[in-house]
N, C-alpha and C. Protein backbone atom coordinates (compact mmCIF):
# COMPACT_ATOMS: atom_id res chain seq x y z
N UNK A 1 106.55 121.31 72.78
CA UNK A 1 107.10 121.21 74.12
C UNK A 1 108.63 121.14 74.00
N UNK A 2 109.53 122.00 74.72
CA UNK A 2 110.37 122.10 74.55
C UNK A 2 110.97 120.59 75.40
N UNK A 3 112.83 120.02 75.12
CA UNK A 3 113.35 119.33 75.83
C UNK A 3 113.27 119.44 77.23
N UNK A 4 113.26 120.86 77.73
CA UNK A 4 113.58 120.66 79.14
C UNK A 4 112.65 120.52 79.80
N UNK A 5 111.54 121.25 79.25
CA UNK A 5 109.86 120.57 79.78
C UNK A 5 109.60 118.97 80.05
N UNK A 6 110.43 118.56 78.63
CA UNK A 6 109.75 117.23 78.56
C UNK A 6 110.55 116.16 79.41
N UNK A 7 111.77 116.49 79.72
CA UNK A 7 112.81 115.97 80.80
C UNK A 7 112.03 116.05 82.07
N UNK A 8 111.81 117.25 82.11
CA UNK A 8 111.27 117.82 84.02
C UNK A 8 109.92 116.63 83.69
N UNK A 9 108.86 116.55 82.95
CA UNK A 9 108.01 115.64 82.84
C UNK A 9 108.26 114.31 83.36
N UNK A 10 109.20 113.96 82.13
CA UNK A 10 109.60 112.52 82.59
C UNK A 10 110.37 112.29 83.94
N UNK A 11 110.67 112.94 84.18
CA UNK A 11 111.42 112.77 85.63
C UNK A 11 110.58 112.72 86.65
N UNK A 12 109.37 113.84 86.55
CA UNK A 12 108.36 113.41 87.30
C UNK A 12 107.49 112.74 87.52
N UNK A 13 107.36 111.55 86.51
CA UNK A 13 106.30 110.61 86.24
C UNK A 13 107.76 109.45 86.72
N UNK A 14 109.06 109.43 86.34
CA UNK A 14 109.82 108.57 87.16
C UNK A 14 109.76 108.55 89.02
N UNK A 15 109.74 110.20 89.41
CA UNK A 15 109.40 109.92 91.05
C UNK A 15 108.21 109.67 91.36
N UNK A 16 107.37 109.62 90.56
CA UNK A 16 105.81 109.74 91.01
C UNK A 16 105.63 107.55 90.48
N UNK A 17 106.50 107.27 89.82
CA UNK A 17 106.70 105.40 89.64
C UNK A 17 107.10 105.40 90.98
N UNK A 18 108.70 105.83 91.11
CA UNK A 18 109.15 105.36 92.19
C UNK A 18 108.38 105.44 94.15
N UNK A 19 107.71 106.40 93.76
CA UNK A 19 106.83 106.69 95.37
C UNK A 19 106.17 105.39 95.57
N UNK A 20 105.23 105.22 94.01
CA UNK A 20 104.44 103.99 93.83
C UNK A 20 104.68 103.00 94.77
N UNK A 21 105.53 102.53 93.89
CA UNK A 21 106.75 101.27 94.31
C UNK A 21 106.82 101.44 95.75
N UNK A 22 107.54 102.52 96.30
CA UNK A 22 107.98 102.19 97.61
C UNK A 22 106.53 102.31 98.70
N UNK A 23 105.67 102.98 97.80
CA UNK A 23 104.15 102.75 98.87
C UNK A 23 103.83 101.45 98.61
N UNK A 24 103.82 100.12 97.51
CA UNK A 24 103.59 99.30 97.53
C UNK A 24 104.55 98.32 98.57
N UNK A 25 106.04 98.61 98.69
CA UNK A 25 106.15 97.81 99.11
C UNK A 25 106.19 97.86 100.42
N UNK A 26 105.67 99.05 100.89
CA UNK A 26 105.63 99.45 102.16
C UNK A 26 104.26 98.32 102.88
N UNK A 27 103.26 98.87 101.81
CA UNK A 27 102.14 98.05 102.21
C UNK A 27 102.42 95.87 102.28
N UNK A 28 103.44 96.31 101.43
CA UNK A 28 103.42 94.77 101.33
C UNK A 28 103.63 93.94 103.06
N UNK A 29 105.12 94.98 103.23
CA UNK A 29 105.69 94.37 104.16
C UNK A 29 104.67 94.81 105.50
N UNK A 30 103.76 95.83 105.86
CA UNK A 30 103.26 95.55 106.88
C UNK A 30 102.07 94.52 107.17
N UNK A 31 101.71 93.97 105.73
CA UNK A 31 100.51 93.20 105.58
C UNK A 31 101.69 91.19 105.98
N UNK A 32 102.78 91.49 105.99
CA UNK A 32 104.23 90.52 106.32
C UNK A 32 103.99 90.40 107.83
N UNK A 33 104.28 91.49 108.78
CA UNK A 33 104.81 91.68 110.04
C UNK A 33 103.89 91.37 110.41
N UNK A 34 102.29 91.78 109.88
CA UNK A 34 101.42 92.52 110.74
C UNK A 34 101.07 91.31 111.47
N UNK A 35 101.13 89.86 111.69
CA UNK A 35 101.45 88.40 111.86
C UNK A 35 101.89 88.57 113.55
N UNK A 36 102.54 88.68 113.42
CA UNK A 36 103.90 89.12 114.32
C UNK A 36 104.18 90.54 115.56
N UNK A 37 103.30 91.22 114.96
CA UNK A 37 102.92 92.68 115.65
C UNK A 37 101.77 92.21 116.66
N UNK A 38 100.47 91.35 115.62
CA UNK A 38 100.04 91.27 116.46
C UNK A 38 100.06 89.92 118.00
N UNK A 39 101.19 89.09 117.57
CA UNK A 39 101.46 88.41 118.27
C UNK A 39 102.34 89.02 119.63
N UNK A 40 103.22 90.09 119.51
CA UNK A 40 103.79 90.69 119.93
C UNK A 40 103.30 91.55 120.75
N UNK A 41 102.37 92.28 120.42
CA UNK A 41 100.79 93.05 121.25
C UNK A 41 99.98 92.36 121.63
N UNK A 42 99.96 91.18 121.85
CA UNK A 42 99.06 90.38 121.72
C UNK A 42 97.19 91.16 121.50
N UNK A 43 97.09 91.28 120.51
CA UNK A 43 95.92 91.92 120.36
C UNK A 43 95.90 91.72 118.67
N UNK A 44 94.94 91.98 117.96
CA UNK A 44 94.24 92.26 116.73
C UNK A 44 94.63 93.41 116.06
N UNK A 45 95.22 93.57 115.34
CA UNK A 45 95.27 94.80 114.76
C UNK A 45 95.15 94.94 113.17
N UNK A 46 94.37 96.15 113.03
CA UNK A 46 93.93 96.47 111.81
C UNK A 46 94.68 97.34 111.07
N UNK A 47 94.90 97.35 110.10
CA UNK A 47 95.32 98.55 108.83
C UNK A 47 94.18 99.85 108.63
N UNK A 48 94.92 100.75 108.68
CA UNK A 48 94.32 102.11 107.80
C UNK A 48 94.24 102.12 106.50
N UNK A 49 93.37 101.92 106.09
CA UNK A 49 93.82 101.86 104.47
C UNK A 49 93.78 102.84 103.66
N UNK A 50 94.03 104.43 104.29
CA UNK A 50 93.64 105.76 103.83
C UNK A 50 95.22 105.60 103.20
N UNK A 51 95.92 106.23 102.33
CA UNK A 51 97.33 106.26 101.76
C UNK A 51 98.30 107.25 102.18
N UNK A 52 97.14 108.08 103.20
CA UNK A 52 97.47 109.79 103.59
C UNK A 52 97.16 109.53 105.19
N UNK A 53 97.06 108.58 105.76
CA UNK A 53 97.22 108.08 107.38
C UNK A 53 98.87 108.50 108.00
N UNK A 54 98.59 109.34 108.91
CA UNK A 54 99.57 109.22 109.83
C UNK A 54 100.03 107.98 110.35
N UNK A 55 99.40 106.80 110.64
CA UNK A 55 99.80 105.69 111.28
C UNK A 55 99.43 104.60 110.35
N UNK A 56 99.71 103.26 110.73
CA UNK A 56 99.56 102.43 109.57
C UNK A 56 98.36 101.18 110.10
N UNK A 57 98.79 101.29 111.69
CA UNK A 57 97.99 99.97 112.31
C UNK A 57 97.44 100.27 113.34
N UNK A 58 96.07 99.53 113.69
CA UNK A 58 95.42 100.58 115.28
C UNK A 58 95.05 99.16 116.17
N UNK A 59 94.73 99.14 116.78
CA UNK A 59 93.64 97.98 117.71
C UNK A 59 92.56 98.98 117.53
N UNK A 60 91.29 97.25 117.69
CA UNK A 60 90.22 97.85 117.86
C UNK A 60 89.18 99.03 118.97
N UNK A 61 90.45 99.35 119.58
CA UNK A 61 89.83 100.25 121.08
C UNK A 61 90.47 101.55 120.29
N UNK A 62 91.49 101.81 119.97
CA UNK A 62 91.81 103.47 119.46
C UNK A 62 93.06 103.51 120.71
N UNK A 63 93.59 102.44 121.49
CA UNK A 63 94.49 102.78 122.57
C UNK A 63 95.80 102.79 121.60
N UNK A 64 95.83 101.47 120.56
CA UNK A 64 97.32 101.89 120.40
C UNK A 64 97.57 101.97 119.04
N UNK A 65 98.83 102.79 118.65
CA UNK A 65 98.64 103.03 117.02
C UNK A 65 100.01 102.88 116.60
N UNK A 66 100.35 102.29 115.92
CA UNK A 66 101.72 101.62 115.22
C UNK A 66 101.97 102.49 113.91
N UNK A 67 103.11 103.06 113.60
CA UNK A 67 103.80 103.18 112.50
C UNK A 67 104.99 102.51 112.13
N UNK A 68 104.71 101.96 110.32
CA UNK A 68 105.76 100.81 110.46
C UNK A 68 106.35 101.33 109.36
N UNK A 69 107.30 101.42 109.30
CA UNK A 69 108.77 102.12 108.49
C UNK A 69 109.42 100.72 108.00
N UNK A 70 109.57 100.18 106.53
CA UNK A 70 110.03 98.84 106.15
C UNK A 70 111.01 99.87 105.54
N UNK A 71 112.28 98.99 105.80
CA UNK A 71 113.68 99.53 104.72
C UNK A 71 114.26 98.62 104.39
N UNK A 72 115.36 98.79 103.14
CA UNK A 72 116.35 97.32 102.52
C UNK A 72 117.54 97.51 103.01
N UNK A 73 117.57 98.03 104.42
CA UNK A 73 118.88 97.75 104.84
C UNK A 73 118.95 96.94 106.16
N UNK A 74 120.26 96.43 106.73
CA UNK A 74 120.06 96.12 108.33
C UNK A 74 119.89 97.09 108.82
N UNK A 75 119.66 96.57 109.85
CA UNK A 75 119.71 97.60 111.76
C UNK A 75 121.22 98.02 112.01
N UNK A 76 122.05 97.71 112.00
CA UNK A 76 123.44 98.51 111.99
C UNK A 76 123.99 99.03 110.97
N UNK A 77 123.51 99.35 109.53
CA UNK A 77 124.13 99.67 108.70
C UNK A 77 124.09 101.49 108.97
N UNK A 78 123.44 101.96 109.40
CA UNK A 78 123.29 103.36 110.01
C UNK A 78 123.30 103.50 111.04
N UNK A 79 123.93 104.35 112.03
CA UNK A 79 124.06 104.88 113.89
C UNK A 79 122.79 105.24 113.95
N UNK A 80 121.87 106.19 113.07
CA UNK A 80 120.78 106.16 113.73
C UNK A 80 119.55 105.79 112.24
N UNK A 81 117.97 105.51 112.62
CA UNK A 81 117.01 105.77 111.76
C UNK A 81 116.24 106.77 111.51
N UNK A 82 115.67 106.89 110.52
CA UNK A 82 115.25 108.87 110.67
C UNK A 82 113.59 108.39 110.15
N UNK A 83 112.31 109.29 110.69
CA UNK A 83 111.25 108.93 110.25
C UNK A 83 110.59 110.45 110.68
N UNK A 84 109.83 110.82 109.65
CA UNK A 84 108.98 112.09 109.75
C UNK A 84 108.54 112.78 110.58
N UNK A 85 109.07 114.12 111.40
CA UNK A 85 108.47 114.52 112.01
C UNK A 85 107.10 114.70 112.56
N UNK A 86 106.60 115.18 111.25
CA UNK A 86 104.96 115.21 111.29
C UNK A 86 104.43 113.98 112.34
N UNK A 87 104.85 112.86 111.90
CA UNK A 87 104.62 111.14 112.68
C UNK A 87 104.68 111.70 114.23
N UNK A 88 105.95 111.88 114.44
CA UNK A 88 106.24 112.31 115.82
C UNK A 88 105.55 113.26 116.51
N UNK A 89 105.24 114.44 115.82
CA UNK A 89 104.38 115.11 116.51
C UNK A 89 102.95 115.09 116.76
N UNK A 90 102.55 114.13 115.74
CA UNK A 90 100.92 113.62 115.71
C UNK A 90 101.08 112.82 116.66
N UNK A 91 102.13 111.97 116.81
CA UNK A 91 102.22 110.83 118.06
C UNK A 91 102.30 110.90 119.50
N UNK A 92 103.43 112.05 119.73
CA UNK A 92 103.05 113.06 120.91
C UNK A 92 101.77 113.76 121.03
N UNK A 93 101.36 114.46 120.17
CA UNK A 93 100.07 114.45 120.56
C UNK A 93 98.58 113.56 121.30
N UNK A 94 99.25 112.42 121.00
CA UNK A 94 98.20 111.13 121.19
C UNK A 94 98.69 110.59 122.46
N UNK A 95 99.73 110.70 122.61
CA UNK A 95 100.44 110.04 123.89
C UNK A 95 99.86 110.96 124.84
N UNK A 96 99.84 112.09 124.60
CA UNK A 96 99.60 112.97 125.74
C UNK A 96 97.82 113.23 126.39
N UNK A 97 97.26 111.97 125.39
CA UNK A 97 95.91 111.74 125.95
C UNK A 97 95.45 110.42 126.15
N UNK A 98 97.02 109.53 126.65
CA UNK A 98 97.08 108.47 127.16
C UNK A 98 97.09 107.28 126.47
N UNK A 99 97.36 107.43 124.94
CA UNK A 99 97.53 106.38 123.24
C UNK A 99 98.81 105.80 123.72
N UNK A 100 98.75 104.62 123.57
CA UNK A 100 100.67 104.15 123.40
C UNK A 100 100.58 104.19 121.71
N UNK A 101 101.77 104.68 121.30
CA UNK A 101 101.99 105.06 120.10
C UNK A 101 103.38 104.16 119.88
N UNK A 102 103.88 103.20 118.76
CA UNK A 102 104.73 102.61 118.67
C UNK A 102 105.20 102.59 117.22
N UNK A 103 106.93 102.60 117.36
CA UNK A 103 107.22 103.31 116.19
C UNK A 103 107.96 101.94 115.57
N UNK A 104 107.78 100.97 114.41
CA UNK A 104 107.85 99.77 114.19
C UNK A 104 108.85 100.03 113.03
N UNK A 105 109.85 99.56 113.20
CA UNK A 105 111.04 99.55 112.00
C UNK A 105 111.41 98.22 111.28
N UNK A 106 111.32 97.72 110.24
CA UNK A 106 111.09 97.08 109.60
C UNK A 106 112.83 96.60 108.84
N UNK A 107 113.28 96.05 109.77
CA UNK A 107 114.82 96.30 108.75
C UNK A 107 115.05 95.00 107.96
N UNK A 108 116.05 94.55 107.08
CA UNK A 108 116.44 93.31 106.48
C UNK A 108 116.68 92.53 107.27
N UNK A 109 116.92 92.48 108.53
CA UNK A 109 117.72 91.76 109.42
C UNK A 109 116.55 91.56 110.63
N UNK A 110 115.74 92.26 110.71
CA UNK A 110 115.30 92.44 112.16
C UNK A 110 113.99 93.47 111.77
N UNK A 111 113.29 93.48 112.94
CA UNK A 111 111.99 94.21 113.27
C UNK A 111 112.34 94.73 114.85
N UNK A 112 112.51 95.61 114.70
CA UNK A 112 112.79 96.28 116.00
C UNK A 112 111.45 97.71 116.07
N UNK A 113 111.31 98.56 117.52
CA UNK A 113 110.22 99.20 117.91
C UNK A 113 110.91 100.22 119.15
N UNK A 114 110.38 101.31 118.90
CA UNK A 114 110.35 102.32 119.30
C UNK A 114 109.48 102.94 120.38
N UNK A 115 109.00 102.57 121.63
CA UNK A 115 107.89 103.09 122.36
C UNK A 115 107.60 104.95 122.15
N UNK A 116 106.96 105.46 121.67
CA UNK A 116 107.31 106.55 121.72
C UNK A 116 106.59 107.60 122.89
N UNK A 117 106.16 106.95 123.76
CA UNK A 117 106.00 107.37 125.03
C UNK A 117 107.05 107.73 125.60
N UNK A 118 108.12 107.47 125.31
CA UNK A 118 109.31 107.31 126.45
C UNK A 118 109.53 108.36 126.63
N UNK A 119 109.31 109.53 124.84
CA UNK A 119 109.42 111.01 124.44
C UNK A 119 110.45 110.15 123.81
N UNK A 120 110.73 111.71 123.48
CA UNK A 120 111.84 112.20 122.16
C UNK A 120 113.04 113.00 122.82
N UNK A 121 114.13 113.28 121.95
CA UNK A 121 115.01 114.06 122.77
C UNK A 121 115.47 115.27 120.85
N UNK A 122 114.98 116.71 121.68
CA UNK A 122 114.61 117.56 120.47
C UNK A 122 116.49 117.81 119.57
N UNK A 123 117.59 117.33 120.44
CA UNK A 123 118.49 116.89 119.48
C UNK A 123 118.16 115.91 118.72
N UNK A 124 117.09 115.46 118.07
CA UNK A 124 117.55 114.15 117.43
C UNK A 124 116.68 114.70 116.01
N UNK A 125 115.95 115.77 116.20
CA UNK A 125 115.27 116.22 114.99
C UNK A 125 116.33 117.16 114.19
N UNK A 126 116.17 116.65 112.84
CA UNK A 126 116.53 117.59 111.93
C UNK A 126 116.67 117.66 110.57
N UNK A 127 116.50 118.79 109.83
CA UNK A 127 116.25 118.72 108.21
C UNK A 127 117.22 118.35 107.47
N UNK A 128 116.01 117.64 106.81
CA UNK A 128 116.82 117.07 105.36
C UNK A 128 115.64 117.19 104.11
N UNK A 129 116.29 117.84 103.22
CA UNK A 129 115.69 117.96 102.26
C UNK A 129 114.31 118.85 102.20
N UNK A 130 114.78 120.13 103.27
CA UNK A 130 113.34 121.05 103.50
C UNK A 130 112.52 120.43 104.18
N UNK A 131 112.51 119.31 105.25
CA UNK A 131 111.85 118.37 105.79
C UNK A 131 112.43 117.76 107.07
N UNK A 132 111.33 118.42 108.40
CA UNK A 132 111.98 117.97 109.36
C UNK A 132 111.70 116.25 109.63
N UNK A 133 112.99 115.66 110.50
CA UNK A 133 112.97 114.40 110.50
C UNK A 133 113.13 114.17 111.52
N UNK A 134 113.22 112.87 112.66
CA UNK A 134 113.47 112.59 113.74
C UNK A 134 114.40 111.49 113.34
N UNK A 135 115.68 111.92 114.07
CA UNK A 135 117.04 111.03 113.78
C UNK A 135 116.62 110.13 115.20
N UNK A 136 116.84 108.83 115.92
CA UNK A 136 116.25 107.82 116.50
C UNK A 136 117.82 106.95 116.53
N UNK A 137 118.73 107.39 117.63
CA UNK A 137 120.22 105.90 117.56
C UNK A 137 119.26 105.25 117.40
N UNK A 138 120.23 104.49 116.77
CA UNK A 138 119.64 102.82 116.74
C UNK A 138 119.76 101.70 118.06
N UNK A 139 120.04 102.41 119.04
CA UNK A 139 120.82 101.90 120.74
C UNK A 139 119.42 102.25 121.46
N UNK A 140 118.72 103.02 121.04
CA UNK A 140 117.47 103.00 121.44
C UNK A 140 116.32 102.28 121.08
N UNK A 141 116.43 101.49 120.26
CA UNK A 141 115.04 101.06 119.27
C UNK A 141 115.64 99.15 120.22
N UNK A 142 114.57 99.09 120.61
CA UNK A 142 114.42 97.32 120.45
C UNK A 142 114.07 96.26 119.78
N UNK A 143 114.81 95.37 119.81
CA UNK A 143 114.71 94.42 118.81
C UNK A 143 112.91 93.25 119.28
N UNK A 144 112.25 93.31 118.48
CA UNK A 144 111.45 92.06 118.61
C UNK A 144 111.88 90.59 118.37
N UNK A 145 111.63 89.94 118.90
CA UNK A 145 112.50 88.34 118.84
C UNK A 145 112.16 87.74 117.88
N UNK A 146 112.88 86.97 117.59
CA UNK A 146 112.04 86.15 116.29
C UNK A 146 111.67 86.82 114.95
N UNK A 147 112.25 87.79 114.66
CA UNK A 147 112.07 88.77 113.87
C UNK A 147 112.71 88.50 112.35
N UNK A 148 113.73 87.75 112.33
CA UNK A 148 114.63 87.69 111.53
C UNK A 148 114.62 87.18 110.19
N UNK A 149 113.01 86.21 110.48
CA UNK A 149 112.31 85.46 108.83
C UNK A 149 111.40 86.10 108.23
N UNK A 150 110.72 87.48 109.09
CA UNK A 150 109.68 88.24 108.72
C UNK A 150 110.26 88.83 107.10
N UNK A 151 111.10 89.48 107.18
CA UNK A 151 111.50 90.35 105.95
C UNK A 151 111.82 89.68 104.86
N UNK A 152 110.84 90.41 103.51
CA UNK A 152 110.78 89.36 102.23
C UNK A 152 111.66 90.36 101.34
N UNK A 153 112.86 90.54 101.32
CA UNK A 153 113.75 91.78 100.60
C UNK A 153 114.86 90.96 100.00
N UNK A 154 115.48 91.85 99.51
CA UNK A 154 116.85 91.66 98.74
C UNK A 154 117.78 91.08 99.51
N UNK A 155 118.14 89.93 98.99
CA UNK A 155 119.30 88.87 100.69
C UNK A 155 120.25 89.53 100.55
N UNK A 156 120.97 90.61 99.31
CA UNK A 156 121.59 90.59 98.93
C UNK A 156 122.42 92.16 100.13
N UNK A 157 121.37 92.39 101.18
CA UNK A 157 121.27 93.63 101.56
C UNK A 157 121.69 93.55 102.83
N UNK A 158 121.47 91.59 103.29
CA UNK A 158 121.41 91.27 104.63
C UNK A 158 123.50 91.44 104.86
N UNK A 159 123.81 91.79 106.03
CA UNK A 159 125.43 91.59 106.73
C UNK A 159 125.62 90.61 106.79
């Protein structure tokens, strides 16, 4: 096997660690919030535990479906947040047969939410990395109260 094979290898078994990681700690932190979400909904809510789910959290009726996006930064460290098209358009889809669909951001600082009923505005999509995204100000997303002890991250990240 030549070097450059074995580079491209290892590099890919490094992004294929790192996905790991960030799917673990993805799961970590919504199994954190999910406390709090459902206090906030006041309702029950369950996990998908498929790894390939469009959404992350449902109630037991199928009315409402949460995607929760955990990051190691604050809520103002970026003008806006960006989260997968695909999400958005599976979500519009659901909205449009009467689902409230809610888009749950997970920051160092805060837990803020996205109704995504409200719609979208098709300036806010756009590629990065061969991959469309939905850019989201951050002037739009609301803050949940009490939010501020939920996040178990790096202090080192908090403003």
């Amino acid at each position: 096997m030549s070097n450059k094979n074995v580079y491209n290898l290892h590099t890919k078994v490094k992004q294929e660690q790192n996905l790991q990681t960030l799917y673990e700690f993805g799961i970590e932190q919504e199994q954190l919030i999910k406390p709090l979400l459902e206090s906030f909904f006041d309702r029950k809510l369950f996990q998908f535990f498929d790894r390939y789910s469009t959404f992350d959290l449902h109630d037991s009726k199928g009315r409402l479906l949460i995607e929760v996006k955990s990051v190691l930064h604050t809520k103002r460290k970026y003008p806006n947040t960006m989260i997968g098209y695909n999400k958005i358009s599976e979500g519009m889809k659901l909205v449009k047969r009467g689902i409230n669909v809610f888009l749950i951001f997970n920051y160092a600082d805060k837990v803020c939410y996205y109704h995504l009923n409200k719609g979208i505005k098709l300036s806010w999509v756009k590629k990065f990395k061969e991959k469309d995204y939905l850019y989201i100000p951050i002037n739009y997303l609301d803050d949940i109260e009490n939010s501020s002890t939920i996040f178990l991250g790096n202090e080192n990240e908090k403003e």
